[in-house]
Protein backbone atom coordinates (compact mmCIF):
# COMPACT_ATOMS: atom_id res chain seq x y z
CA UNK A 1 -5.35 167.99 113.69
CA UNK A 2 -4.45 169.23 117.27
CA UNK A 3 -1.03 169.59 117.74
CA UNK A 4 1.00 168.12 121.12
CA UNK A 5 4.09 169.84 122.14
CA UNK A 6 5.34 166.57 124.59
CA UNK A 7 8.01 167.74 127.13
CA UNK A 8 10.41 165.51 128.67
CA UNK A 9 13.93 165.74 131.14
CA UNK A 10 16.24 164.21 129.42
CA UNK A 11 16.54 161.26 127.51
CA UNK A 12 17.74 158.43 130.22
CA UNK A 13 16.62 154.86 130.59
CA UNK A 14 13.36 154.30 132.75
CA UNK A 15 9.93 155.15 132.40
CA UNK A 16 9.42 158.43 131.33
CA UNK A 17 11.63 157.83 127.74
CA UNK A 18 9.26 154.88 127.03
CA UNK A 19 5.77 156.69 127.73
CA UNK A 20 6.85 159.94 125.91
CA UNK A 21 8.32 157.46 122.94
CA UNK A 22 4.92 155.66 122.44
CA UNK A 23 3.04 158.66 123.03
CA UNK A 24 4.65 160.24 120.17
CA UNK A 25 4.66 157.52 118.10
CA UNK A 26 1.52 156.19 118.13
CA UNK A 27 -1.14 159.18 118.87
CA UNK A 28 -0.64 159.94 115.18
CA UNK A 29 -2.46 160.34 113.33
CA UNK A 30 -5.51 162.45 115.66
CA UNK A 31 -2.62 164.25 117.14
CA UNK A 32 0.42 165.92 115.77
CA UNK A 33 3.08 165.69 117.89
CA UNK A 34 6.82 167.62 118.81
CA UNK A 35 9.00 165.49 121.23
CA UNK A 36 11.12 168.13 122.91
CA UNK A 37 13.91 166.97 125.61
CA UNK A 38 16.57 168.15 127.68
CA UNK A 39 20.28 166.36 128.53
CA UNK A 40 20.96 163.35 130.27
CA UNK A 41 23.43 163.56 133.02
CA UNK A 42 26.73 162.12 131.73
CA UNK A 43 26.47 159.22 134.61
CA UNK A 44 23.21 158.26 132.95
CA UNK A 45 23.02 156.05 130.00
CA UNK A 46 21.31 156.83 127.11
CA UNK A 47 17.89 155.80 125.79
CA UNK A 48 17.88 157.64 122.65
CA UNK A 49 17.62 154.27 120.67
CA UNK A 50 14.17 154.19 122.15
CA UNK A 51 13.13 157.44 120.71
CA UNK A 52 15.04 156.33 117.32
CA UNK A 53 13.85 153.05 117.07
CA UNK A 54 10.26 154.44 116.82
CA UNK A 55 11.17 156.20 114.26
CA UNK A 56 11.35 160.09 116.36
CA UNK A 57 13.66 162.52 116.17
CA UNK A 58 13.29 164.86 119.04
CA UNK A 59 14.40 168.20 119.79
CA UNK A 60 16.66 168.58 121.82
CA UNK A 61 17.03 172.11 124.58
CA UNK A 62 20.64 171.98 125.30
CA UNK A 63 20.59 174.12 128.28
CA UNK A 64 17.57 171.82 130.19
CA UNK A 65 19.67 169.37 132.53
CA UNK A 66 18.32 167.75 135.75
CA UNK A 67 20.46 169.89 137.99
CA UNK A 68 19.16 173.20 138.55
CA UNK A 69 20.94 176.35 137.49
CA UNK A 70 19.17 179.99 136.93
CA UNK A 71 21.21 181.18 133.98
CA UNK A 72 21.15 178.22 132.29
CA UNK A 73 17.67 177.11 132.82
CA UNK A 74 16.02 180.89 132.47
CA UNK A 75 18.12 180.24 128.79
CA UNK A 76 15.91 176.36 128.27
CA UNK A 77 13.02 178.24 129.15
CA UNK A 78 13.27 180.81 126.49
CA UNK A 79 14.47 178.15 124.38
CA UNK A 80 11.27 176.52 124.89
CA UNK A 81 9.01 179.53 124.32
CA UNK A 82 10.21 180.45 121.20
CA UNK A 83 9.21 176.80 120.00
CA UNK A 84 6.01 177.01 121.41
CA UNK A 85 6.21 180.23 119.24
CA UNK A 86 6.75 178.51 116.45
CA UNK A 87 4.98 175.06 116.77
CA UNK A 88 1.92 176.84 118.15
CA UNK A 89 0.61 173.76 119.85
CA UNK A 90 -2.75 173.36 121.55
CA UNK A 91 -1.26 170.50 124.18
CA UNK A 92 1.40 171.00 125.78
CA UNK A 93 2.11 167.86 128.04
CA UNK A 94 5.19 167.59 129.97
CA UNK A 95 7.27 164.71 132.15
CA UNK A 96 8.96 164.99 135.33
CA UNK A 97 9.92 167.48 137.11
CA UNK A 98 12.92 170.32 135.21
CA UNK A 99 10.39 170.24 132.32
CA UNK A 100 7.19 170.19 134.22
CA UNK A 101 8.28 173.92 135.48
CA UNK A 102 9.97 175.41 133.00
CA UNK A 103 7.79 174.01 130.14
CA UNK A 104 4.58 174.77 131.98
CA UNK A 105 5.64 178.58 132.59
CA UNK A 106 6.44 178.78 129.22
CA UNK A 107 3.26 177.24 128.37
CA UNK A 108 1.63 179.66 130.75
CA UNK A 109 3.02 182.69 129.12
CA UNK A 110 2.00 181.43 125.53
CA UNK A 111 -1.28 181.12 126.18
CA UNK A 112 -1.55 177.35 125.03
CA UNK A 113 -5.23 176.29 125.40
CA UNK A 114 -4.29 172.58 127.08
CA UNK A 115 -1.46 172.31 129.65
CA UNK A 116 -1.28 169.01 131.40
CA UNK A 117 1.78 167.51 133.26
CA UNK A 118 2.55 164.10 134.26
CA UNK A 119 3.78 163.21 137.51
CA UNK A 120 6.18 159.64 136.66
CA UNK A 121 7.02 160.42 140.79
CA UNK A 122 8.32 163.11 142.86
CA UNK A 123 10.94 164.13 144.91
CA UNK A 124 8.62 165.05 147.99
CA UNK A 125 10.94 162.79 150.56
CA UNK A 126 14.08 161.06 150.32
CA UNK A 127 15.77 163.04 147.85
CA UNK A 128 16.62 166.60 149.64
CA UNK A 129 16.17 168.66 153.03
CA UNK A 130 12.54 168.98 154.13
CA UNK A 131 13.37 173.53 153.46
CA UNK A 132 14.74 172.49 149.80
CA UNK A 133 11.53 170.04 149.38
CA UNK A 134 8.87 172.53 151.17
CA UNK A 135 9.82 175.23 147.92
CA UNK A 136 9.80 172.25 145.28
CA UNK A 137 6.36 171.28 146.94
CA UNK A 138 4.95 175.05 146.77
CA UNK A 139 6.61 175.13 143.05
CA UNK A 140 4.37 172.32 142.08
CA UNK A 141 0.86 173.87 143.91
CA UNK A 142 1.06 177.29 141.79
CA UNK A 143 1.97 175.06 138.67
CA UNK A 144 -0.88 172.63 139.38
CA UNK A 145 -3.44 175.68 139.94
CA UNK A 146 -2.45 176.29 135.89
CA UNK A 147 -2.29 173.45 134.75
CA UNK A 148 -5.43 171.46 133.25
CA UNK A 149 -5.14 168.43 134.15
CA UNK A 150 -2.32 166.49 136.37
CA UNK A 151 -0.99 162.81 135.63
CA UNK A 152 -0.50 160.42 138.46
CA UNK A 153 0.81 157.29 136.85
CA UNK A 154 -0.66 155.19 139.71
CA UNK A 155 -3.51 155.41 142.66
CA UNK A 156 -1.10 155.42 145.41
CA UNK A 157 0.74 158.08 143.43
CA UNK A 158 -2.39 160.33 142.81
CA UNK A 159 -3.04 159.85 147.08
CA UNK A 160 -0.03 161.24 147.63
CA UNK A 161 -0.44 164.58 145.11
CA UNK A 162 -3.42 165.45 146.17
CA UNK A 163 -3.87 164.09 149.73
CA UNK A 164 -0.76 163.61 151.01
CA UNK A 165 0.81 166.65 149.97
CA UNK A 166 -1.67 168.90 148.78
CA UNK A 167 -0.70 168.92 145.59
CA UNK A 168 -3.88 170.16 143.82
CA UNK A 169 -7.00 168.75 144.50
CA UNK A 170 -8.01 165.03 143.71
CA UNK A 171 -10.58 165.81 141.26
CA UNK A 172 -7.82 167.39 138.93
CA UNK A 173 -6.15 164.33 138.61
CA UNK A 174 -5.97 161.75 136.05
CA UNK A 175 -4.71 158.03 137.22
CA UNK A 176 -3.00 156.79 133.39
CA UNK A 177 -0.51 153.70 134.10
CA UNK A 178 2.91 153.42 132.38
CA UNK A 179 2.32 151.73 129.26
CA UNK A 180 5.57 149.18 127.28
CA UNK A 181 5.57 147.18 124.66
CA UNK A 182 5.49 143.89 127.09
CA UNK A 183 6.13 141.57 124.08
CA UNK A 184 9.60 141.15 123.74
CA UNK A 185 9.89 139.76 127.38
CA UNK A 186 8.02 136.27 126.50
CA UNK A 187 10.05 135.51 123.08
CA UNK A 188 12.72 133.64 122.33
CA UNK A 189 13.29 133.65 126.92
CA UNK A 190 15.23 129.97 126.32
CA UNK A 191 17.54 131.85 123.87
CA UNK A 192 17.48 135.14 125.90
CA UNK A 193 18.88 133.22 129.27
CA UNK A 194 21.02 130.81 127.72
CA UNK A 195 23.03 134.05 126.38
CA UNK A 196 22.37 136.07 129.28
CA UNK A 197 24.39 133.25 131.54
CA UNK A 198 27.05 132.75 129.12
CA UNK A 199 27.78 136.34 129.10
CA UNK A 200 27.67 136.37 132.70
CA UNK A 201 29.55 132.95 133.27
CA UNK A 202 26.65 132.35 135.49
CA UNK A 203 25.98 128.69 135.45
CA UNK A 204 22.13 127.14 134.94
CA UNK A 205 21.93 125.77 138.75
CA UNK A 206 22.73 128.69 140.41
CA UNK A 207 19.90 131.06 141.61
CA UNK A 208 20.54 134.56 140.25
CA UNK A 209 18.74 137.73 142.28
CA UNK A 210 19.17 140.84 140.29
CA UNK A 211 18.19 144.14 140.93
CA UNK A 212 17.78 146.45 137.90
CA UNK A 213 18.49 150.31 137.55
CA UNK A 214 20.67 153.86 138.25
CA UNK A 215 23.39 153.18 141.39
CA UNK A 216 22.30 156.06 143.21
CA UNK A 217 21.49 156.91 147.13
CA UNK A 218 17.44 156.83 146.59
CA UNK A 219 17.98 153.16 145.16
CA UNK A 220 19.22 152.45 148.24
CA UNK A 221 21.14 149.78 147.07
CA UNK A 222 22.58 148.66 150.92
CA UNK A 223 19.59 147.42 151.90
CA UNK A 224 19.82 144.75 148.70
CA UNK A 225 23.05 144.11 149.31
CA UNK A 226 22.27 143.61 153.57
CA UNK A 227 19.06 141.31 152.64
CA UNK A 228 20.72 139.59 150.33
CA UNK A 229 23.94 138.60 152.48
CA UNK A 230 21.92 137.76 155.13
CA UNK A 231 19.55 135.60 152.65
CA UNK A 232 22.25 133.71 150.92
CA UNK A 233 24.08 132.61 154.73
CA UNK A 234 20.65 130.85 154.74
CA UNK A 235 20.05 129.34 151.57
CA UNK A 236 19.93 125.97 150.36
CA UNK A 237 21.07 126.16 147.09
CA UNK A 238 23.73 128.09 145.56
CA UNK A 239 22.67 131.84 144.70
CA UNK A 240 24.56 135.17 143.14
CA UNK A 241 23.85 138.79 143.28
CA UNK A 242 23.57 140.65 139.98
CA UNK A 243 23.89 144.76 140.09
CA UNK A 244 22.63 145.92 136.67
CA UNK A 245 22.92 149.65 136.28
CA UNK A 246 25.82 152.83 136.88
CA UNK A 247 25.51 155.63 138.39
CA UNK A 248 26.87 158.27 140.87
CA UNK A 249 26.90 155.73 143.39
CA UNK A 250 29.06 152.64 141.73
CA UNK A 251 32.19 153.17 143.81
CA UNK A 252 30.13 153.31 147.20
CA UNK A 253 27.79 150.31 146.13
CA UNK A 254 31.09 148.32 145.39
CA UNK A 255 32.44 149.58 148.53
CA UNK A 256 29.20 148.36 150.12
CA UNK A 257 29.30 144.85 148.85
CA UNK A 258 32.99 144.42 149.77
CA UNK A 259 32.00 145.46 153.85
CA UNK A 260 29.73 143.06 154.04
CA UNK A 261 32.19 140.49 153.31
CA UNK A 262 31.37 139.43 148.98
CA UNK A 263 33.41 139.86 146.18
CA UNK A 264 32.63 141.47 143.05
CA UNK A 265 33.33 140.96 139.51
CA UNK A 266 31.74 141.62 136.19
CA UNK A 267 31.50 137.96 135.93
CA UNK A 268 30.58 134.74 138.02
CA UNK A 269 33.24 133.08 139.55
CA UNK A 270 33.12 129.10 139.61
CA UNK A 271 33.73 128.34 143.37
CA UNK A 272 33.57 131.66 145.09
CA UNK A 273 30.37 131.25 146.93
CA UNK A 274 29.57 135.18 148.21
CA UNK A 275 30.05 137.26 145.36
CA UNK A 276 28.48 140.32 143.57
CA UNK A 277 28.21 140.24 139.67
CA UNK A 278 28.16 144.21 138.61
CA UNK A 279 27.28 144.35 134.96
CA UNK A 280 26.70 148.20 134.39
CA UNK A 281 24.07 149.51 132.02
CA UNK A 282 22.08 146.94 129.61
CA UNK A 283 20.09 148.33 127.04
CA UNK A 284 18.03 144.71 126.49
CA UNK A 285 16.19 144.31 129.32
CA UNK A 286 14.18 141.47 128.10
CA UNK A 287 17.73 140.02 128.19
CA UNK A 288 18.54 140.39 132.13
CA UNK A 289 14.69 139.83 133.10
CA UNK A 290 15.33 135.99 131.07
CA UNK A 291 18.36 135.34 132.83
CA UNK A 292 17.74 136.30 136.40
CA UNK A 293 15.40 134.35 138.59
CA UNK A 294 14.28 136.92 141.04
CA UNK A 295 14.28 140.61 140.75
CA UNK A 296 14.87 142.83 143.53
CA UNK A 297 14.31 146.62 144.26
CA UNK A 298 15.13 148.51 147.34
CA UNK A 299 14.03 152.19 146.99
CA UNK A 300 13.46 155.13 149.30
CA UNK A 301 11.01 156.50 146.99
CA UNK A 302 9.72 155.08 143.78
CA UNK A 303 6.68 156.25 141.11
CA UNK A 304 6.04 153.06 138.99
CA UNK A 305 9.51 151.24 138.56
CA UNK A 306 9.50 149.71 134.60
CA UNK A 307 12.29 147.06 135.88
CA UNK A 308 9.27 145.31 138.13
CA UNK A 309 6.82 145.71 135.63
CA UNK A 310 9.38 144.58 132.84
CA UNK A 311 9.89 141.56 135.46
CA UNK A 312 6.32 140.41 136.12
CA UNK A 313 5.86 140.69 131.97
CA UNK A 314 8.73 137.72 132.06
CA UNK A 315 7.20 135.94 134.60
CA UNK A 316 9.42 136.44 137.27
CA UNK A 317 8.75 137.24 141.19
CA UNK A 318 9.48 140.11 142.47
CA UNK A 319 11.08 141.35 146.31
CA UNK A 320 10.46 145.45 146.77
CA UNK A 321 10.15 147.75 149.54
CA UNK A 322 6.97 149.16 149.74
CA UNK A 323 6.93 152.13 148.77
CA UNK A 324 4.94 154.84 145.86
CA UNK A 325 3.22 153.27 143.55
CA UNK A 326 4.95 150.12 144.04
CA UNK A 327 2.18 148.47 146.08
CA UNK A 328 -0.25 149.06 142.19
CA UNK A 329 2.24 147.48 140.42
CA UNK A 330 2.54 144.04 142.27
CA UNK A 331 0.22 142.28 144.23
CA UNK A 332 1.57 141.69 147.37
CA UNK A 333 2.03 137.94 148.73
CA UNK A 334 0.60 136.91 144.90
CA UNK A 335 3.41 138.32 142.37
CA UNK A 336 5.99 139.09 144.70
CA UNK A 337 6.77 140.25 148.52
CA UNK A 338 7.41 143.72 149.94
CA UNK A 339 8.62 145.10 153.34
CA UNK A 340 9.02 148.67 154.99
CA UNK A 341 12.60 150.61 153.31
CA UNK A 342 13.90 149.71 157.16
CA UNK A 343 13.18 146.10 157.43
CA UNK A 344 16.66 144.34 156.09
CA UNK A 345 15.51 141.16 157.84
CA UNK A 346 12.02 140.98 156.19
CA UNK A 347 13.48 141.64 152.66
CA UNK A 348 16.25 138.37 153.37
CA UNK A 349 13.20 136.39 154.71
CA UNK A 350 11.28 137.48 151.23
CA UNK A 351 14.24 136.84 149.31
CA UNK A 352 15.17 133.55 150.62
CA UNK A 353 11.73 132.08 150.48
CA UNK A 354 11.96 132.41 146.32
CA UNK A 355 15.70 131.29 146.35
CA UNK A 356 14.28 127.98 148.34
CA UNK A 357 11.21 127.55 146.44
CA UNK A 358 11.23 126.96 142.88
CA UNK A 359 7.39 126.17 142.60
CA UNK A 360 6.64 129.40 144.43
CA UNK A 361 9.02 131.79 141.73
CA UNK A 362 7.05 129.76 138.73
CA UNK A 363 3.80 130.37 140.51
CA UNK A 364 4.38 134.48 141.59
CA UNK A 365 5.52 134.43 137.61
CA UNK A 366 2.96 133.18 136.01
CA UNK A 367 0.25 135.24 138.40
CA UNK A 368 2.81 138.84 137.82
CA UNK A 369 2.38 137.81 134.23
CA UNK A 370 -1.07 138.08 133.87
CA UNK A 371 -1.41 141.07 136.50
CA UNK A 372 0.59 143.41 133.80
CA UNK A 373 0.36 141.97 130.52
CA UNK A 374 -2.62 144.24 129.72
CA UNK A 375 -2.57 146.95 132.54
CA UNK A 376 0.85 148.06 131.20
CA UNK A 377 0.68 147.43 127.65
CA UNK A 378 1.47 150.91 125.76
CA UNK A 379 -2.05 150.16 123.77
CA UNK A 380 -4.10 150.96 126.97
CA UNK A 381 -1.80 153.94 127.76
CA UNK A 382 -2.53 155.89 124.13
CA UNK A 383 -6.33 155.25 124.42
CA UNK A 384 -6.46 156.66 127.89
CA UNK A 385 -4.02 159.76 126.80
CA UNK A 386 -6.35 160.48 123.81
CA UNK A 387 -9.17 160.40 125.92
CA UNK A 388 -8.35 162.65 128.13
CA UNK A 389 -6.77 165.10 125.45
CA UNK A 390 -10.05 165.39 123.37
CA UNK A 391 -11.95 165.95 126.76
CA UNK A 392 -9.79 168.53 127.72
CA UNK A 393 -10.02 170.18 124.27
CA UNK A 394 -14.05 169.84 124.05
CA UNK A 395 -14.22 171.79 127.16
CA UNK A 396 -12.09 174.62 126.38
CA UNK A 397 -14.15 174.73 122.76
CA UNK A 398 -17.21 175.56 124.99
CA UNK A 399 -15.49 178.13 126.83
């Protein structure tokens, strides 16, 4: 049985958790399998119940955190070698960035036959200076010149690796969507909304636009809030904002919302018209997607966001800038609407035509629905992982 040594950042809620979670999980029994992660940061919340409700208990490198450090992260790295020492894997596959380097150099120096590394996005623009991003771009070339195979978890995503930015070339990488268990968001939804409004105090005939995930300066969270103000001075029924998610951000998002003229609250207020309803982290998601009636994102940069694809499983539309792989995971002017990160007035246009139009959210539902219910169903993503692990291994037997 080949053994997998799966790498991941840290354990934080999004994408990269899940995938590594059903990877794990459900490879076995053709594949043995060590989950090895690093640290959230401490204004992340956790998604160790993930890992745990699967049934996995990692292993954690307590020196591997998202920020960079030499001492410490020279100390994950030979943390990480001595496992490799030990597990002697034939995979090693690792996710996102800190543990794409330091667990493919360790992988490097071990020798492992199979390195692979997924890409769930990158931080090629909007996240630091172009000199900091020019050395995280040459970082990932000599990496991707050793490594076996790259992941790009969409096509636009695998464009911009290897044509965009030169990443490797195009013929090294693999296109393997995110894959969830999609499920849980069309049970019970009644149930699931009735609660989610009560908790809220968010009553049944108001229009509720939420956008889901960390408060932090790539989220770009001002646009939302900008769209949104100038959406609801326009709408004909009444409508709410709902901010689901913390971060480093949370002070200047609130500080945001109160600028632009709305209060907010962790609850609806009967009779105070332009509010903002913050409601931190939620672990149930399938909980927020049923009570919301539109879903929202706003990004700067974005690989394949789980809270649209979460969305579109509960049949609701979608509004997104259009941007990464965002433009594969809904079908523009079908499931939901996009517009450029710097269009404010074509996002409140987007919005406002779902607030207005209850036949045209049940209609972009219904038609997101069936656009992910099998593309991004964590079935597909094992088969396609397995695939391309037992190619990968057949080639380097006839070596």
């Amino acid at each position: 049985m080949p053994r997998v040594m799966r790498i991941i950042n840290r354990l934080n809620l999004g994408g990269p958790t899940y995938n590594a979670g059903y990877l794990t999980r459900h490879l076995a029994p053709e594949f043995e399998t060590m989950l090895v992660s690093g640290m959230k940061d401490e204004t992340e919340e956790s998604s160790e119940f993930i890992i745990h409700d699967l049934g996995i208990e990692p292993v954690y490198i307590p020196e591997m955190h998202r920020s960079i450090n030499p001492l410490r992260d020279y100390s994950a790295y030979r943390r990480i070698k001595k496992l490799m020492q030990e597990f002697k894997p034939d995979i090693v596959h690792t996710h996102a960035s800190k543990s794409g380097t330091l667990g493919r150099l360790a992988a490097i120096a071990h020798r492992v036959p199979v390195i692979i590394h997924t890409f769930h996005g990158h931080v090629f623009h909007s996240y630091f200076n172009p000199i900091k991003t020019r050395i995280f771009i040459h970082i990932e070339r000599y990496l991707a010149q050793h490594s076996d195979a790259i992941i790009a978890i969409s096509d636009i995503q695998k464009h911009e690796l290897g044509t965009v930015h030169g990443i490797c070339e195009p013929e090294k990488i693999t296109v393997i969507p995110l894959g969830f268990d999609l499920d849980r968001f069309t049970l019970h939804t009644a149930e699931l909304r009735k609660e989610f409004r009560h908790l809220y105090n968010i009553p049944e005939n108001i229009v509720a636009v939420g956008i889901l995930g960390r408060l932090v300066p790539v989220k770009n969270h001002k646009l939302f809030l900008t769209a949104f103000a100038d959406a609801q001075a326009h709408a004909d029924t009444p409508v709410v904002a709902v901010i689901i998610g913390d971060g480093e951000s949370r002070e200047e998002t609130r500080m945001m919302a109160e600028e632009l003229g709305f209060k907010w609250n962790d609850t609806y207020e009967q009779g105070q018209t332009k509010q903002v309803v913050f409601t931190s982290w939620m672990k149930r998601a399938e909980l927020a997607i049923a009570g919301l009636d539109v879903i929202a994102l706003s990004s700067l940069n974005e690989g394949t966001p789980v809270s649209l694809i979460e969305a579109q499983a509960g049949g609701k539309p979608v509004v997104s800038t259009r941007v990464g792989g965002i433009g594969n995971v809904v079908i523009e002017g079908v499931s939901g609407f996009l517009s450029a990160v710097d269009d404010s007035a074509g996002m409140a246009n987007n919005i406002l035509q779902l607030v207005n139009n209850p036949e045209l959210r049940e209609q972009m539902g219904i038609a997101g629905h069936t656009h992910v219910a099998n593309r991004y169903h964590f079935t597909r993503l094992v088969t396609e992982t397995a695939n391309l692990y037992n190619t990968l291994l057949a080639r380097k037997a006839f070596r």
